[in-house]
C-alpha atoms as a PDB file:
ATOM      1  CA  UNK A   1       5.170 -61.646 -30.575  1.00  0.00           C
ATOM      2  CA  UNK A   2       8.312 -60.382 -28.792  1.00  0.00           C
ATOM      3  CA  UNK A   3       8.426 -59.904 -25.161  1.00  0.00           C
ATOM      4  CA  UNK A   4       5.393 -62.324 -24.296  1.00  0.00           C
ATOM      5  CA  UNK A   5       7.274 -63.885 -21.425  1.00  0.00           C
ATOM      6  CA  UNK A   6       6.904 -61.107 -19.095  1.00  0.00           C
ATOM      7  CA  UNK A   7       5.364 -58.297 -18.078  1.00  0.00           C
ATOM      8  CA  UNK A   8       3.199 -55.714 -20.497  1.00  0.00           C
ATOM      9  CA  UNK A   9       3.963 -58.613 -23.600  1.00  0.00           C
ATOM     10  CA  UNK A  10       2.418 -61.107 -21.599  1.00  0.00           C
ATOM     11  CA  UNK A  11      -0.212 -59.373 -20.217  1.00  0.00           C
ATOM     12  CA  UNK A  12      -1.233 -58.486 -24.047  1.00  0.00           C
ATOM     13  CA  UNK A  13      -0.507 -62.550 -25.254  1.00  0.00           C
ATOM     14  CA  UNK A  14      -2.786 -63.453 -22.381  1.00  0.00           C
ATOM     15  CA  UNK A  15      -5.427 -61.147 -23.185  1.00  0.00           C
ATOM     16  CA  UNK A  16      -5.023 -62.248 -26.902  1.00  0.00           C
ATOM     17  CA  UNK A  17      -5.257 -65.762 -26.331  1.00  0.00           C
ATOM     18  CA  UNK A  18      -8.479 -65.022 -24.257  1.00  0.00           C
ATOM     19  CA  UNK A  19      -9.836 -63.346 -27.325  1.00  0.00           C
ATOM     20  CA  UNK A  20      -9.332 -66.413 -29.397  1.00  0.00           C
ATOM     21  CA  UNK A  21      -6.207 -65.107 -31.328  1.00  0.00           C
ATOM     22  CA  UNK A  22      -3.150 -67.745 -31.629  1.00  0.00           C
ATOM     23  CA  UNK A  23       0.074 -66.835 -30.120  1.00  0.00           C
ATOM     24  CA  UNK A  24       3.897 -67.624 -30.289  1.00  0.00           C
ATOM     25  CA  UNK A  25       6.105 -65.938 -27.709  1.00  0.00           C
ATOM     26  CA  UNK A  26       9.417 -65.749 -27.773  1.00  0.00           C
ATOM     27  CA  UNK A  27      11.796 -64.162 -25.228  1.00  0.00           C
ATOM     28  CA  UNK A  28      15.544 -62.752 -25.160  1.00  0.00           C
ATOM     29  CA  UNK A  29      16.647 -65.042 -22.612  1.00  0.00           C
ATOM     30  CA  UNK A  30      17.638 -68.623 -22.575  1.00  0.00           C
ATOM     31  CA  UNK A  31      16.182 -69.126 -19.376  1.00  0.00           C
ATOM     32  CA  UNK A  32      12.772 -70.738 -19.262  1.00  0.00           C
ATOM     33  CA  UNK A  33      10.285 -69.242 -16.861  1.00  0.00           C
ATOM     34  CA  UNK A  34       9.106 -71.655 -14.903  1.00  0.00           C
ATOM     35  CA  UNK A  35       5.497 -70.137 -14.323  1.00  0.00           C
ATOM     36  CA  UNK A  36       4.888 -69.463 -17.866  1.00  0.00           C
ATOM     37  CA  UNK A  37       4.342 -73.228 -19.380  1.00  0.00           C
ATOM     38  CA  UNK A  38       0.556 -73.769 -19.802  1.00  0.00           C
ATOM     39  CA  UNK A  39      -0.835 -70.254 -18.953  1.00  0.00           C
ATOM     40  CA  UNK A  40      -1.402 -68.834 -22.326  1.00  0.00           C
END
Protein backbone atom coordinates (compact mmCIF):
# COMPACT_ATOMS: atom_id res chain seq x y z
CA UNK A 1 0.00 0.00 0.00
CA UNK A 2 0.91 3.68 -0.54
CA UNK A 3 1.25 6.02 2.25
CA UNK A 4 1.87 3.28 5.06
CA UNK A 5 4.69 5.27 6.58
CA UNK A 6 2.63 7.79 8.22
CA UNK A 7 -0.32 8.84 9.45
CA UNK A 8 -4.06 7.45 8.29
CA UNK A 9 -1.83 4.70 5.82
CA UNK A 10 -0.16 3.51 8.72
CA UNK A 11 -2.71 3.49 11.04
CA UNK A 12 -4.70 1.17 8.37
CA UNK A 13 -1.16 -1.17 7.66
CA UNK A 14 -1.04 -1.51 11.42
CA UNK A 15 -4.48 -2.45 11.88
CA UNK A 16 -4.06 -4.84 8.82
CA UNK A 17 -1.14 -6.51 10.00
CA UNK A 18 -3.02 -7.05 13.37
CA UNK A 19 -5.71 -8.75 11.38
CA UNK A 20 -3.28 -11.19 9.92
CA UNK A 21 -3.12 -9.56 6.38
CA UNK A 22 0.60 -9.15 4.85
CA UNK A 23 1.79 -5.75 4.10
CA UNK A 24 4.39 -3.80 1.93
CA UNK A 25 4.61 -0.05 2.50
CA UNK A 26 6.15 2.14 0.54
CA UNK A 27 6.54 5.92 1.00
CA UNK A 28 7.31 9.12 -1.29
CA UNK A 29 10.27 10.04 0.52
CA UNK A 30 13.78 8.82 0.58
CA UNK A 31 14.06 9.40 4.07
CA UNK A 32 13.67 6.42 6.36
CA UNK A 33 11.59 6.94 9.46
CA UNK A 34 13.37 6.01 12.10
CA UNK A 35 10.35 4.80 14.36
CA UNK A 36 8.80 2.79 11.73
CA UNK A 37 11.37 -0.38 11.43
CA UNK A 38 9.79 -3.34 13.32
CA UNK A 39 6.30 -1.92 14.21
CA UNK A 40 4.18 -3.41 11.57
Amino acid sequence: MSGGSRGIGLAIAVRLAEEGANVAIMAKTDTPNPKLPGTI
